[in-house]
Protein backbone atom coordinates (compact mmCIF):
# COMPACT_ATOMS: atom_id res chain seq x y z
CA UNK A 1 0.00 0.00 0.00
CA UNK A 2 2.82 2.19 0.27
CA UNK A 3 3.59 2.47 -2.94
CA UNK A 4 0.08 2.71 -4.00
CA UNK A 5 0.33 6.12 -4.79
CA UNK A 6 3.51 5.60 -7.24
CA UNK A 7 1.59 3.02 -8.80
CA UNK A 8 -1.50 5.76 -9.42
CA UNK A 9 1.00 8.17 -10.45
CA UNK A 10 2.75 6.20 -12.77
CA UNK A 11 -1.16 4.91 -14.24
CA UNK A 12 -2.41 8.46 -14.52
CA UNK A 13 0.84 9.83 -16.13
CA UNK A 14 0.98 7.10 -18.81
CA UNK A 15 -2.22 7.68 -19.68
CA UNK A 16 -2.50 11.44 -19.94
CA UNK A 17 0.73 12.84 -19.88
CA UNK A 18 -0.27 15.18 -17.93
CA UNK A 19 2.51 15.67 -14.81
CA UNK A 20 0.42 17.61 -12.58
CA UNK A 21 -3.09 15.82 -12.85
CA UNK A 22 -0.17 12.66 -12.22
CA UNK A 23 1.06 14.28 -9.63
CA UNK A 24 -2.40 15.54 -7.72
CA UNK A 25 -3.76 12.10 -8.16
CA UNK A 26 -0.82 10.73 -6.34
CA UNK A 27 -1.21 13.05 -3.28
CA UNK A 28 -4.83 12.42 -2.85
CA UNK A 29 -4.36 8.83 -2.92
CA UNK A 30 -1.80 9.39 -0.10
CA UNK A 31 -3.71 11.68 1.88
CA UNK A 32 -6.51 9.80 1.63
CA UNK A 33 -4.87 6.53 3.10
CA UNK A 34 -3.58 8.44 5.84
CA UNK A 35 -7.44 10.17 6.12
CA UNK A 36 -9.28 6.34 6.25
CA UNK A 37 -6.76 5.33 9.27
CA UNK A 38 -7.60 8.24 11.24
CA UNK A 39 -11.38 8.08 10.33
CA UNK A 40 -10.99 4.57 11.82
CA UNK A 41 -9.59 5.93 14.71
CA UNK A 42 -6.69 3.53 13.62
CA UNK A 43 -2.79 4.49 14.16
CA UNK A 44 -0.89 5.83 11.31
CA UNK A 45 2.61 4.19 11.00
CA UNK A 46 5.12 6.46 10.42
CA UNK A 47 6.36 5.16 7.37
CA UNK A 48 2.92 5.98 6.01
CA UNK A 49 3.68 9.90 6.90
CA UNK A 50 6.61 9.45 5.80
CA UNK A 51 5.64 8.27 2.37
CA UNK A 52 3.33 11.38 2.38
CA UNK A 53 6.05 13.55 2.65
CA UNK A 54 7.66 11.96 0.09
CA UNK A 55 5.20 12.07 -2.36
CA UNK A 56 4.65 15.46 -1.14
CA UNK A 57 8.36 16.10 -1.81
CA UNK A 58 9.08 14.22 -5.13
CA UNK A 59 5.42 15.32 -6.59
CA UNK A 60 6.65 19.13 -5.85
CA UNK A 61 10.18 18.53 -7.18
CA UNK A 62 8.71 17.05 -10.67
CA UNK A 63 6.25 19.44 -11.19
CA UNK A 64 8.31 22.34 -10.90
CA UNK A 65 10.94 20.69 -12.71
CA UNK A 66 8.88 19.17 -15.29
CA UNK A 67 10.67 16.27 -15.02
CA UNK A 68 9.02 12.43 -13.68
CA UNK A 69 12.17 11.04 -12.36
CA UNK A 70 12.00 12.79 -8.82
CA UNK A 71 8.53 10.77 -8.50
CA UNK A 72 9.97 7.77 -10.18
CA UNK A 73 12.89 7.69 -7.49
CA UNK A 74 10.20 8.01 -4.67
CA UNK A 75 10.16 4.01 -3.84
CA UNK A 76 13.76 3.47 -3.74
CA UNK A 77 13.12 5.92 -0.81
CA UNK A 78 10.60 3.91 0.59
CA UNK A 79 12.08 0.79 0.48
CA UNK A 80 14.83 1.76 2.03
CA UNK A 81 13.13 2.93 4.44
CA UNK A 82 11.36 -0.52 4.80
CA UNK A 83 14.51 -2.06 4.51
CA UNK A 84 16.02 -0.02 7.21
CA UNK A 85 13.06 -1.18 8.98
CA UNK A 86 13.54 -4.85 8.97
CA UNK A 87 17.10 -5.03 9.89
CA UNK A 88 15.50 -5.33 13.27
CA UNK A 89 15.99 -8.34 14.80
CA UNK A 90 13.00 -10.91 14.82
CA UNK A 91 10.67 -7.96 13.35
CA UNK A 92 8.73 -11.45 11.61
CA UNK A 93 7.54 -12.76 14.76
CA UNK A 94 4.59 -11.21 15.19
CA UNK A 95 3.11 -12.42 11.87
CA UNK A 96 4.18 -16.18 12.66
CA UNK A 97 1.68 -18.17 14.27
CA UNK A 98 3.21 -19.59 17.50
CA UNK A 99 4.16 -23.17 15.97
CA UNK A 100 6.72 -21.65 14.14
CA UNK A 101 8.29 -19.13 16.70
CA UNK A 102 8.53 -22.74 18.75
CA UNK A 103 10.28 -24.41 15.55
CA UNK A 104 12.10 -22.38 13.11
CA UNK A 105 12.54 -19.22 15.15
CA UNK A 106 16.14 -19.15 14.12
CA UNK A 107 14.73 -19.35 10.10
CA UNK A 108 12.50 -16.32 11.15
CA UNK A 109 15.02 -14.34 12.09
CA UNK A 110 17.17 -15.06 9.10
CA UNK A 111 14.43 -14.49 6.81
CA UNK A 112 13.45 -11.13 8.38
CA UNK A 113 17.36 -10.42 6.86
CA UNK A 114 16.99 -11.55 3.20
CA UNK A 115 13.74 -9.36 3.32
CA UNK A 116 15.70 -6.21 3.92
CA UNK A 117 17.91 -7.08 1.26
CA UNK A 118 15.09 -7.85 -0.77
CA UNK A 119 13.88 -4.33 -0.05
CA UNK A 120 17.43 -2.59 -0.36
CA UNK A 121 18.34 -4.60 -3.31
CA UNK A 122 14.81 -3.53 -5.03
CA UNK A 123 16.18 0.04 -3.82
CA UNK A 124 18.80 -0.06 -6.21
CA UNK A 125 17.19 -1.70 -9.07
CA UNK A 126 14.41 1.03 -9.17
CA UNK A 127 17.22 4.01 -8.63
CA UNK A 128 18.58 2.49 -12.45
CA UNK A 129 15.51 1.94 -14.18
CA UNK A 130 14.16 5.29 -13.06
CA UNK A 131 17.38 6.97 -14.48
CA UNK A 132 17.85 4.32 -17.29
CA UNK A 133 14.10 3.81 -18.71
CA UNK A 134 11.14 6.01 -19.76
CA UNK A 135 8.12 6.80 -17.43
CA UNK A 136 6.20 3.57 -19.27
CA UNK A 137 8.79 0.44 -19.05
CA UNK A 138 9.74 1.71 -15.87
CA UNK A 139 6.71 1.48 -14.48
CA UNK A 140 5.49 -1.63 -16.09
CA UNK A 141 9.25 -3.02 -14.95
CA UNK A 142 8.80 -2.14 -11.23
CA UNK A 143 5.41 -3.09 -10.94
CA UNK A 144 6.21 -6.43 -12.10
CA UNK A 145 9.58 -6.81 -10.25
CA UNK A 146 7.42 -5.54 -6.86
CA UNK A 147 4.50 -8.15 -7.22
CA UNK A 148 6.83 -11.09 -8.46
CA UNK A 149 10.01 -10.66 -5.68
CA UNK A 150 7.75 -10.82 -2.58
CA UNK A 151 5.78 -12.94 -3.65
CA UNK A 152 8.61 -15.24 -4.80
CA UNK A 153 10.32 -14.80 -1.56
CA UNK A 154 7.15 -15.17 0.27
CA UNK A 155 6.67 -18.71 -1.46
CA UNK A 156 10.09 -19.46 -0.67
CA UNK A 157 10.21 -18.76 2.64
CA UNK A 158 7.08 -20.55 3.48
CA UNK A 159 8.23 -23.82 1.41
CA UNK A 160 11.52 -23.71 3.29
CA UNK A 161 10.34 -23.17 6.86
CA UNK A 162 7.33 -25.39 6.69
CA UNK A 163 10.22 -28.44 5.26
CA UNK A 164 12.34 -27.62 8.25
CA UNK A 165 9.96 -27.31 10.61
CA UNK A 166 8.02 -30.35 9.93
CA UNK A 167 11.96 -31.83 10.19
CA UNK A 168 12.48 -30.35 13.54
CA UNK A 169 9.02 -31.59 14.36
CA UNK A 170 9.48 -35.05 13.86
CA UNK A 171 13.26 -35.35 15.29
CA UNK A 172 11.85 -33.91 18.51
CA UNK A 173 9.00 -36.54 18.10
CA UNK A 174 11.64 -39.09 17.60
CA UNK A 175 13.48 -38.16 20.69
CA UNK A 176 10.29 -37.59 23.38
């Protein structure tokens, strides 16, 4: 969802052409994520405020300069960001249910790690297609690379804890 608004930008530019309808479209989508949380009395994470600002920032920055690339650059900022974010030690647990915190909580922790560098790697790939590609491939080329990598990882992270947890499982059934 954070990129959400990159992904409207990047719709509504290809489509019209037209930077600052692009750009307006973008910061109402953000602002009105950021409105539904509060209207649900929900908290706001601050890396949704801070992807306001920066679609605040970058949307500014291209329209005065006329030029996509500062909003084009705005999710290598955010995946950093999310990156930065999941350098934290055992930041997965919470979304494991409690059979695998009991086996594989050493496999949680190191796949918290190749998520950041999932998210710092995709950091970098966006940073040279942005400068590299036109507004159109670019987008189609991150949009794809953003669905397929987590969702690859995601697949192989659940394959390879569930095989070596149901291997724990049974060794410690072997030994009781």
């Amino acid at each position: 969802m954070d990129l959400a608004s990159t992904i409207l930008f990047f719709c509504a530019y290809a489509l019209t052409h037209d930077m600052v309808l692009a750009v307006a479209l973008g910061l109402l989508l953000a602002a009105g994520q950021i409105g539904w949380e509060l209207l649900r009395h929900k908290p706001v994470e601050a890396l949704q405020w801070i992807s306001a600002v920066v679609v605040l920032a970058s949307g500014s920055a291209a329209i005065v300069t006329d030029n996509p690339q500062f909003v084009m650059a705005k999710p290598s900022v955010i995946y950093l960001l999310v990156g930065w974010a999941m350098l934290k030690r055992g930041w997965m647990n919470p979304y494991l249910p409690p059979r695998a915190l009991e086996l594989v909580p050493d496999l949680a922790i190191t796949f918290g790690y190749v998520w950041a560098g999932l998210m710092f790697f995709s950091a970098a790939l966006n940073l040279v297609l942005a400068s590299s590609l036109n507004i159109t491939p670019w987008g189609i080329a991150m949009s794809i690379w953003s669905m397929a990598s987590k969702f690859t990882l995601f697949l192989l992270q659940y394959a390879v804890m569930r095989a070596i947890g149901r291997r724990r499982y049974h060794a410690q059934a072997v030994l009781a």
